[in-house]
N, C-alpha and C. Protein backbone atom coordinates (compact mmCIF):
# COMPACT_ATOMS: atom_id res chain seq x y z
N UNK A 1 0.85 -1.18 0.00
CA UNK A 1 0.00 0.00 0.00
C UNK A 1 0.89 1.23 0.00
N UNK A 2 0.30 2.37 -1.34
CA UNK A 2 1.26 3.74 -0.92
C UNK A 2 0.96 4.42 0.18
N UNK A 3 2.07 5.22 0.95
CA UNK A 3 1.85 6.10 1.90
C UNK A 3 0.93 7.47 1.46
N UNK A 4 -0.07 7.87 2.08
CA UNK A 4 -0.70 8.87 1.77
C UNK A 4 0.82 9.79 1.97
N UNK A 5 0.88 11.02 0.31
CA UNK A 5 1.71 11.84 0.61
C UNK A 5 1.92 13.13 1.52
N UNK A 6 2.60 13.58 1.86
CA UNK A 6 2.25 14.83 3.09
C UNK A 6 1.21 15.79 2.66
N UNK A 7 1.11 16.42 3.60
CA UNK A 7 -0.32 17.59 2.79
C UNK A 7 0.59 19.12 2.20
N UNK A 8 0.30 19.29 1.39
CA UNK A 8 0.91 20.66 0.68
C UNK A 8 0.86 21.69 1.46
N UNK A 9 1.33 22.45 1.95
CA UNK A 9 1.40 23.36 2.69
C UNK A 9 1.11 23.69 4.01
N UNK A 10 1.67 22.45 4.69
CA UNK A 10 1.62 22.30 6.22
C UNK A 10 2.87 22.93 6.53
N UNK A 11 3.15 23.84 6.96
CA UNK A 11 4.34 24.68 7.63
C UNK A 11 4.66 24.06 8.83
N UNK A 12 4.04 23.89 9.79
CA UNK A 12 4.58 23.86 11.36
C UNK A 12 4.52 22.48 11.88
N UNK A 13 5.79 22.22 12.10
CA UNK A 13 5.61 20.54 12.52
C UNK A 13 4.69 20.57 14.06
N UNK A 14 4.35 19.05 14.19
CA UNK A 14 3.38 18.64 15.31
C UNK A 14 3.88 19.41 16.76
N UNK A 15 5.36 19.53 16.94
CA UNK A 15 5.37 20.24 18.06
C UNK A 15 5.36 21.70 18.77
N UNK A 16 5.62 22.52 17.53
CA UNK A 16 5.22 23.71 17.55
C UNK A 16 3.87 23.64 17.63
N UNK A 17 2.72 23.06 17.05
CA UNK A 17 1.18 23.06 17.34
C UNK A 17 1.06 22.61 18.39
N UNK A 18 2.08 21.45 18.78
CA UNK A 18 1.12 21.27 20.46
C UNK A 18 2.07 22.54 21.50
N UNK A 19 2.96 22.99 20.97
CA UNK A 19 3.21 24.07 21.88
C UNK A 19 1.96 25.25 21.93
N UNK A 20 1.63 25.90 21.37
CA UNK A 20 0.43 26.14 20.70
C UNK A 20 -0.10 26.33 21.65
N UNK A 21 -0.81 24.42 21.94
CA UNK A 21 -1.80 24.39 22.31
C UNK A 21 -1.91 24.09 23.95
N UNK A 22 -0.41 23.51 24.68
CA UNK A 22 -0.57 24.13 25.64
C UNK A 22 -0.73 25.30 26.25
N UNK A 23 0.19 26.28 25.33
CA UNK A 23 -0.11 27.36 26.07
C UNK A 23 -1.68 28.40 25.94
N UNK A 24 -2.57 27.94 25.07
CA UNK A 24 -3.87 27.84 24.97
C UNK A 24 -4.20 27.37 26.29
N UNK A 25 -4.11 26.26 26.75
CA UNK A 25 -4.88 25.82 28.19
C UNK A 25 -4.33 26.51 29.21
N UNK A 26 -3.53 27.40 29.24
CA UNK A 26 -2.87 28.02 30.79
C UNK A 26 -3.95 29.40 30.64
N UNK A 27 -4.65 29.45 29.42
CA UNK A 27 -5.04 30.69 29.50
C UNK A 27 -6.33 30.35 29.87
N UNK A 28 -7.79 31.18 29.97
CA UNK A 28 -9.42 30.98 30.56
C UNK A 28 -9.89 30.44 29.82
N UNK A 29 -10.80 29.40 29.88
CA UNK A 29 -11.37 28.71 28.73
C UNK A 29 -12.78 29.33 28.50
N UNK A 30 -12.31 30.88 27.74
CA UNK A 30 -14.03 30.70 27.18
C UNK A 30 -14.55 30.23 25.58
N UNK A 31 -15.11 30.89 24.63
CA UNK A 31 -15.86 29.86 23.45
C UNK A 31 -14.89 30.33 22.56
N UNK A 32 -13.91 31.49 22.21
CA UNK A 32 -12.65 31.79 21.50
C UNK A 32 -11.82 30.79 21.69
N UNK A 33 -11.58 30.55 22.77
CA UNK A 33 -10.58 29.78 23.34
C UNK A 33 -10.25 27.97 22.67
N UNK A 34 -12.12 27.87 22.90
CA UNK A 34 -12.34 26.43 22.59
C UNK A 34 -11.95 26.04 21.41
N UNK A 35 -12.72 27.35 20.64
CA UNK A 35 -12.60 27.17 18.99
C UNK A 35 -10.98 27.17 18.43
N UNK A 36 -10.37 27.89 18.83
CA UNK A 36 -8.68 27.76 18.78
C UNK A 36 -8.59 26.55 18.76
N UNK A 37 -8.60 25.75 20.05
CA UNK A 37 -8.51 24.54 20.92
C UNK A 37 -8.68 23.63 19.46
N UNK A 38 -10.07 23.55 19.18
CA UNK A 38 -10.41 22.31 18.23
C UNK A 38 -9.35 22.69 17.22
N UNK A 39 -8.93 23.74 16.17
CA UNK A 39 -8.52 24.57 15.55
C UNK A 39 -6.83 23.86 15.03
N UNK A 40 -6.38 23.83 16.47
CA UNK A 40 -5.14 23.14 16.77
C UNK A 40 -4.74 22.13 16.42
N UNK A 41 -5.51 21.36 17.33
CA UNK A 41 -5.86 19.75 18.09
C UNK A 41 -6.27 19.61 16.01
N UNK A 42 -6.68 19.73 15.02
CA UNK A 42 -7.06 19.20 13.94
C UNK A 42 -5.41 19.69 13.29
N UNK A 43 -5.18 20.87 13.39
CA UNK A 43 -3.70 20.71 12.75
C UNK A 43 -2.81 20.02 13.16
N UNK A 44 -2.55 20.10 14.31
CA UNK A 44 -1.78 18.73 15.01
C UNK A 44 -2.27 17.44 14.70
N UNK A 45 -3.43 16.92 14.47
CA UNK A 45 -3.19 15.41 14.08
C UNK A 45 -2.60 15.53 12.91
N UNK A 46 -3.25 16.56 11.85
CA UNK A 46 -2.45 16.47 10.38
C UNK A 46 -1.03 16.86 10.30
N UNK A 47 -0.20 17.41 11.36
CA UNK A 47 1.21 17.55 11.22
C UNK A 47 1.78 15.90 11.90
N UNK A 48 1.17 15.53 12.54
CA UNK A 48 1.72 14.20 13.23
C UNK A 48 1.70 13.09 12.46
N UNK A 49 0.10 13.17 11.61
CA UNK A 49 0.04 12.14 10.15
C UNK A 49 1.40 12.02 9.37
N UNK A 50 1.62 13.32 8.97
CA UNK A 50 2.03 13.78 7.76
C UNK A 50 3.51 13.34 8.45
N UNK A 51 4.14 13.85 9.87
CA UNK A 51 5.36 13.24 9.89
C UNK A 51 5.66 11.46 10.23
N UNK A 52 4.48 11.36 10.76
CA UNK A 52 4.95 9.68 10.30
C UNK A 52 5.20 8.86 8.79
N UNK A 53 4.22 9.42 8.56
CA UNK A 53 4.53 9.16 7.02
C UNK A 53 5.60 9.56 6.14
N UNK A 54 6.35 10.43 6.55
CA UNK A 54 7.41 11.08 6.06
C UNK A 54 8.79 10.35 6.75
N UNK A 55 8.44 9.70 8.21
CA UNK A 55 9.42 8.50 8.68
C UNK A 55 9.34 7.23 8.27
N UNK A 56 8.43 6.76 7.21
CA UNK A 56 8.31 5.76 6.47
C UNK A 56 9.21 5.12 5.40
């Protein structure tokens, strides 16, 4: 089976997004906040996809 290829124009690897996104949770969680939150948490799985697949 081929590896799905990386996504075109993903700039920021997985750990800069979860840096991100901790420092998102030190701050108040109101409905800005959340929406960031999901915002993240969806670019981060696709930077984490994209680098496993790229360690393949």
């Amino acid at each position: 089976m081929t590896p799905t290829p990386a996504r075109p124009g993903l700039a920021r690897p997985a750990a800069a997004v979860n840096e991100d996104i901790r420092q998102l949770m030190l701050r108040a969680g109101g409905e800005e906040e959340r929406e960031v939150y999901r915002r993240l948490v969806a670019e981060w799985v696709l930077a984490v996809r994209d680098e496993v697949v790229k360690a393949v």
